[in-house]
C-alpha atoms as a PDB file:
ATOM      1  CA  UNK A   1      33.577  93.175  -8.199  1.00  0.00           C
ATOM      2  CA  UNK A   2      30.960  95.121  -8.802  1.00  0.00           C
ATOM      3  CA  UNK A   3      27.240  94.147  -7.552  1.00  0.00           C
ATOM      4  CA  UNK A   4      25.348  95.688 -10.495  1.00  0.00           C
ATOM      5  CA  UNK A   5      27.482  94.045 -12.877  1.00  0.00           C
ATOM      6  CA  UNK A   6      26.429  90.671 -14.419  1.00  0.00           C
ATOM      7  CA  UNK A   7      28.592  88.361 -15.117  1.00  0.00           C
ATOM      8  CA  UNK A   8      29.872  87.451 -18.170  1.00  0.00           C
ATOM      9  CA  UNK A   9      28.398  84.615 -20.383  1.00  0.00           C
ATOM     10  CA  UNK A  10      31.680  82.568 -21.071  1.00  0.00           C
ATOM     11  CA  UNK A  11      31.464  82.532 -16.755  1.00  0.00           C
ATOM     12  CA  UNK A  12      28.019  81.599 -17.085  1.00  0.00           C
ATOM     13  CA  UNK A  13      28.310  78.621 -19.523  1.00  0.00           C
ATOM     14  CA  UNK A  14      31.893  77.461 -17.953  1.00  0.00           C
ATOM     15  CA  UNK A  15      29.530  77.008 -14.815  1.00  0.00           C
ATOM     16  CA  UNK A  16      26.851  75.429 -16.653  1.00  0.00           C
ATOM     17  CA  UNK A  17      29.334  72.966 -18.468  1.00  0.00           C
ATOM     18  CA  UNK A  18      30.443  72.340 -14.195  1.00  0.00           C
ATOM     19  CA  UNK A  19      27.029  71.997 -13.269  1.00  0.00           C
ATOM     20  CA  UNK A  20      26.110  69.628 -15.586  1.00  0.00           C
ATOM     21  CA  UNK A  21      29.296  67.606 -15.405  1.00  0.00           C
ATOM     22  CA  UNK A  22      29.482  67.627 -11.661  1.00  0.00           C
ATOM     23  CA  UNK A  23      25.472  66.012 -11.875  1.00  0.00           C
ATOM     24  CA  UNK A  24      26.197  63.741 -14.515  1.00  0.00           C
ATOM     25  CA  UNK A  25      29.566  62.058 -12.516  1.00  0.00           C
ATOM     26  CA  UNK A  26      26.808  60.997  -9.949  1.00  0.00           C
ATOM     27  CA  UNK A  27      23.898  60.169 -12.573  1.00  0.00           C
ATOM     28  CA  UNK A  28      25.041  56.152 -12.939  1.00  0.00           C
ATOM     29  CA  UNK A  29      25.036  55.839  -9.591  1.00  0.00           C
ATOM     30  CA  UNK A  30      22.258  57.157  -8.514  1.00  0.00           C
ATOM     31  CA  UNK A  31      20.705  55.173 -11.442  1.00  0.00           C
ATOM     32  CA  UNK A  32      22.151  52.328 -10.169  1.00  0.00           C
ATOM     33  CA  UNK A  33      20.757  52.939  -6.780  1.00  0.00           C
ATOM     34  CA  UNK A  34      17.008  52.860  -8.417  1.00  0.00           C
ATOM     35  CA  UNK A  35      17.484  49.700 -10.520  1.00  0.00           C
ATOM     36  CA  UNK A  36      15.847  46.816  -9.399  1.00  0.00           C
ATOM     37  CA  UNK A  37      15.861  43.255 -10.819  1.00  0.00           C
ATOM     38  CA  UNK A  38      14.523  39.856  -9.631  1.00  0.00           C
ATOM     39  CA  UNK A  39      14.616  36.146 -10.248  1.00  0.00           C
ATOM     40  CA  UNK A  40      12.306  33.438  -9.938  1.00  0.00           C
ATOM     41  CA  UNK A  41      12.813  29.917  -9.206  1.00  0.00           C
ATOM     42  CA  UNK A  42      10.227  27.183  -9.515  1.00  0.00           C
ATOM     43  CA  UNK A  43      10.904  23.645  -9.283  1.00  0.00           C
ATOM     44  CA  UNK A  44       7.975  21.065 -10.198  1.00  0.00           C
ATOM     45  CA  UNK A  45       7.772  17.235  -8.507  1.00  0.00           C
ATOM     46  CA  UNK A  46       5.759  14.954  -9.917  1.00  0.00           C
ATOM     47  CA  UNK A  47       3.370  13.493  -7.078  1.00  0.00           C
ATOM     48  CA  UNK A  48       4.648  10.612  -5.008  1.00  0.00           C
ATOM     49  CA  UNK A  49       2.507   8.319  -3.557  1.00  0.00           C
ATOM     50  CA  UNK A  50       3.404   5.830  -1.094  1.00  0.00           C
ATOM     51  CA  UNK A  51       2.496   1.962  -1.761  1.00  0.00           C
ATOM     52  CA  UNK A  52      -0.363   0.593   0.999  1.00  0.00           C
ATOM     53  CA  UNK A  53      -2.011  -2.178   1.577  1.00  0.00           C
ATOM     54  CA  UNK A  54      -5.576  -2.622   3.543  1.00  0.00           C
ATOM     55  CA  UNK A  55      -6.891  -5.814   4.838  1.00  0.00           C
ATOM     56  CA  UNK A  56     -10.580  -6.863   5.191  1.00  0.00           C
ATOM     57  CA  UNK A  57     -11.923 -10.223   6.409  1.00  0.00           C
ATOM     58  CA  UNK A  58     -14.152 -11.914   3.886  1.00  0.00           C
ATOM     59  CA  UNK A  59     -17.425 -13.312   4.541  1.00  0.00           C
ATOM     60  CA  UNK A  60     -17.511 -15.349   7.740  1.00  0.00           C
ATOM     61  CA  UNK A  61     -13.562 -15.583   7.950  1.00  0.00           C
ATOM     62  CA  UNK A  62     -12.476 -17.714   5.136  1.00  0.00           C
ATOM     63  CA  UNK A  63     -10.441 -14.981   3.343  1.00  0.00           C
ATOM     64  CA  UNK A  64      -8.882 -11.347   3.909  1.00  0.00           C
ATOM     65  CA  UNK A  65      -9.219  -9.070   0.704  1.00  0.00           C
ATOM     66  CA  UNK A  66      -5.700  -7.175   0.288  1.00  0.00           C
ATOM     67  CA  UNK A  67      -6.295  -4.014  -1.389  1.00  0.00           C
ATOM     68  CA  UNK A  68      -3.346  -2.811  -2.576  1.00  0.00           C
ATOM     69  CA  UNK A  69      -3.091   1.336  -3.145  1.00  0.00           C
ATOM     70  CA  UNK A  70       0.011   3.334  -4.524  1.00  0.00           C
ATOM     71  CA  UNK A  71       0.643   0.806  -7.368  1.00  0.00           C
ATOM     72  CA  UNK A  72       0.702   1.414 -10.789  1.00  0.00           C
ATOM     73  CA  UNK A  73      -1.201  -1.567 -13.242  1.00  0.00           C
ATOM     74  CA  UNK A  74      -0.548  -3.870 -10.778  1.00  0.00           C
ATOM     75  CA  UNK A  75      -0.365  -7.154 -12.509  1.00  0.00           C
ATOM     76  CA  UNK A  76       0.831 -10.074 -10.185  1.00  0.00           C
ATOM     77  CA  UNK A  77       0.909 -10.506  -6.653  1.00  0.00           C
ATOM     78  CA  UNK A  78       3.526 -12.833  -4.716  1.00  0.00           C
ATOM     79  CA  UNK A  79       2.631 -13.004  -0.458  1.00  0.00           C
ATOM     80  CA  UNK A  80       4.715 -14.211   2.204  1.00  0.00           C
ATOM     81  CA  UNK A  81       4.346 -14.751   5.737  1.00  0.00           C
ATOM     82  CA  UNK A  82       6.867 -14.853   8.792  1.00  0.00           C
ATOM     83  CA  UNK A  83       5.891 -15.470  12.372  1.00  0.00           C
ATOM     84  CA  UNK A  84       6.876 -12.546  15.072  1.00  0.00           C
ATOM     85  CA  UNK A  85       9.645 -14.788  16.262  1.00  0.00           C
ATOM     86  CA  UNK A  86      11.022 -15.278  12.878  1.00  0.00           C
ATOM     87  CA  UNK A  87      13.039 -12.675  10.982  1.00  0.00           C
ATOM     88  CA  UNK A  88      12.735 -13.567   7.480  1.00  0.00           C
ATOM     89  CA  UNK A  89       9.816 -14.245   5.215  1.00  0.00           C
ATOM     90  CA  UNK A  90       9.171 -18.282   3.842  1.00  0.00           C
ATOM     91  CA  UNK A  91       8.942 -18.926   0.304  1.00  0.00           C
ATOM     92  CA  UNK A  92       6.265 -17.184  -0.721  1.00  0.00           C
ATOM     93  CA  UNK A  93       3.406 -17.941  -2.876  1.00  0.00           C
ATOM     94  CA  UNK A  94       3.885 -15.978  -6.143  1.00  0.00           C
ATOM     95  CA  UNK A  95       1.736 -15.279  -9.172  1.00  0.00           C
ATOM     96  CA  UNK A  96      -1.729 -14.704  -7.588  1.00  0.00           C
ATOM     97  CA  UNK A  97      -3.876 -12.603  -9.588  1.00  0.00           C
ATOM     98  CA  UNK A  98      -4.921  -9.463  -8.658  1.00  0.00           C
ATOM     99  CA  UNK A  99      -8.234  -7.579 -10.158  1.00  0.00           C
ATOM    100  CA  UNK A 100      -8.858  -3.692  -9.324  1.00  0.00           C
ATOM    101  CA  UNK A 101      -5.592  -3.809  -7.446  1.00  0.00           C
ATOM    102  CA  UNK A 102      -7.198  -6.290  -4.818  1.00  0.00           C
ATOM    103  CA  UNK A 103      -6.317  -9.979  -4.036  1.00  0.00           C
ATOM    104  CA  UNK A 104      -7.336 -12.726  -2.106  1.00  0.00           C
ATOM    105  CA  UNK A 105      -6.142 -14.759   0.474  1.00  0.00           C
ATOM    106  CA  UNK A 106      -6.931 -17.740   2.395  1.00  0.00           C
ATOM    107  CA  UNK A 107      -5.866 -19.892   4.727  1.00  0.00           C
ATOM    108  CA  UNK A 108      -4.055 -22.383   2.217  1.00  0.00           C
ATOM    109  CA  UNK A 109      -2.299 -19.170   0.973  1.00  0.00           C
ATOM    110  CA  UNK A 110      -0.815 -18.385   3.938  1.00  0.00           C
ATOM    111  CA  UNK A 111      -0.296 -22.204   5.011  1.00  0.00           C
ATOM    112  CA  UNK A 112       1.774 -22.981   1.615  1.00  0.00           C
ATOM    113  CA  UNK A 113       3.287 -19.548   2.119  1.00  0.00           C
ATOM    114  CA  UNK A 114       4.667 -20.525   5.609  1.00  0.00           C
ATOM    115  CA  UNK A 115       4.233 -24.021   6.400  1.00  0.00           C
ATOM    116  CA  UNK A 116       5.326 -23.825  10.145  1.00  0.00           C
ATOM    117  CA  UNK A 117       1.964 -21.529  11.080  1.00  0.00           C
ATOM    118  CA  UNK A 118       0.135 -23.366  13.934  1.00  0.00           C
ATOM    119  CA  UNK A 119      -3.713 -23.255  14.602  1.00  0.00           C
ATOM    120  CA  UNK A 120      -4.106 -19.285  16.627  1.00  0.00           C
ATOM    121  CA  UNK A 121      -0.641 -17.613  15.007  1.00  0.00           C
ATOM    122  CA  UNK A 122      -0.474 -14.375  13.854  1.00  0.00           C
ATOM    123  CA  UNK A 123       1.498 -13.324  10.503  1.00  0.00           C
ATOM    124  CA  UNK A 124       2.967 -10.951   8.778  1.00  0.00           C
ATOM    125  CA  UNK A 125       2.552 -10.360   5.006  1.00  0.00           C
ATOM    126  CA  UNK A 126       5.348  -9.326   2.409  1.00  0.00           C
ATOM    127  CA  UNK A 127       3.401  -8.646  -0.525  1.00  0.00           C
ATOM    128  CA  UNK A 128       4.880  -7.780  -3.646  1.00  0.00           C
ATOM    129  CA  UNK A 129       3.520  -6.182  -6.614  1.00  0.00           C
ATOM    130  CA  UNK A 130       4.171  -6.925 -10.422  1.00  0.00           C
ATOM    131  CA  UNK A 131       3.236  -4.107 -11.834  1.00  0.00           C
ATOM    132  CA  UNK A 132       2.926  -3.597 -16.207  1.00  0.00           C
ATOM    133  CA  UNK A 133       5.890  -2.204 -16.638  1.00  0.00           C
ATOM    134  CA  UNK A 134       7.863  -5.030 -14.618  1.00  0.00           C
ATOM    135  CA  UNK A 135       8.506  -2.910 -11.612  1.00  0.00           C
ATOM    136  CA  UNK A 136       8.095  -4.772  -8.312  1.00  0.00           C
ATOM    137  CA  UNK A 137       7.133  -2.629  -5.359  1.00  0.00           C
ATOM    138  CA  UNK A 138       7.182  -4.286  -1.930  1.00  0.00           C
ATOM    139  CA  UNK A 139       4.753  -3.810   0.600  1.00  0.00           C
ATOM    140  CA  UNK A 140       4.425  -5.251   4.052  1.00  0.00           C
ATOM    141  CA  UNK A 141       0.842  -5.654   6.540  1.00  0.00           C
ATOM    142  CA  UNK A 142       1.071  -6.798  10.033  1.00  0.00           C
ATOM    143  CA  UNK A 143      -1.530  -8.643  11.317  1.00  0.00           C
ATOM    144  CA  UNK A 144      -3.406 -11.475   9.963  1.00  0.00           C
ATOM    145  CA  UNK A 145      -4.439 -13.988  12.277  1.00  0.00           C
ATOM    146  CA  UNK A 146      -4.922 -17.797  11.368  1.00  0.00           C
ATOM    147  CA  UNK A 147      -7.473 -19.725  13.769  1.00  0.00           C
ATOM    148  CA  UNK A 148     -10.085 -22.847  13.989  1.00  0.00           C
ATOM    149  CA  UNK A 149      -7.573 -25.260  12.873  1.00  0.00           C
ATOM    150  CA  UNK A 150      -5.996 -23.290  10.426  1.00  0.00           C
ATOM    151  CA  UNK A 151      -9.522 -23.037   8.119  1.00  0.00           C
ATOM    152  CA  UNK A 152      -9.896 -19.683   9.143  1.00  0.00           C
ATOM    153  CA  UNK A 153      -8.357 -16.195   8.880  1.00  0.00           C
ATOM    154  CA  UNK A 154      -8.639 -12.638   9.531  1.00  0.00           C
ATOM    155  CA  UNK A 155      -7.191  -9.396   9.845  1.00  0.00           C
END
């Protein structure tokens, strides 16, 4: 070969044609290489809130005020008391009105609710909630304490 010759143009485009076939076998991939792509997932909860109830004595400890959070139109109240030594609730005393999501409760309440409390004994309330839609959610406080002869009450 001679090194002042050119070479001939069918050489030249038969290595063009190579060229550009040899860069186009790898083209996919290294378009492939360069693609990117993503997904999102979102998932929405409503809020849950958890039923409550708070106590207050009323006035100079003839009632406790139940105010009842976590409820829906609340529209009926039922209470029930045990003793600590007991393990299941008495009767109950159902269909007290609630206003504002509070209710009250005295003494007799608690006495018709559980007739076996004594002058000094502390309770625990069930209280469950009637709420518009005829759900009933159940909710359960502690400590109330019945003294003075059973005339008085607090929490």
């Amino acid at each position: 070969m001679n090194p002042d010759k050119r070479p001939s143009a069918v050489i030249l485009a038969i290595g063009v044609f190579c060229l550009t076939v040899m860069l186009g076998i790898g083209g996919p991939a290294a378009v492939a290489l360069w693609e990117q792509s993503s997904s999102t997932t979102m998932t929405v909860r409503a809020a849950v809130t958890t039923p409550a109830v708070t106590c207050t004595t009323l006035g100079s400890n003839d009632g406790v005020r139940l105010t009842i959070t976590g409820v829906s139109n609340p529209t009926t109240v039922s209470v029930a008391a045990k003793l600590p030594t007991e393990q299941n609730y008495g009767a109950g005393v159902a269909g007290l009105a609630v206003l504002n999501s509070v209710v009250d409760v005295t003494p007799a309440t608690l006495v018709l609710a559980k007739p076996t409390i004594a002058n000094n004994d502390v309770v625990s309330l069930r209280i469950a909630v009637t709420q518009a839609n005829m759900n009933v959610v159940t909710i359960e406080y502690s400590y109330v304490r019945i003294f003075s002869n059973r005339t008085k009450i607090h929490c």
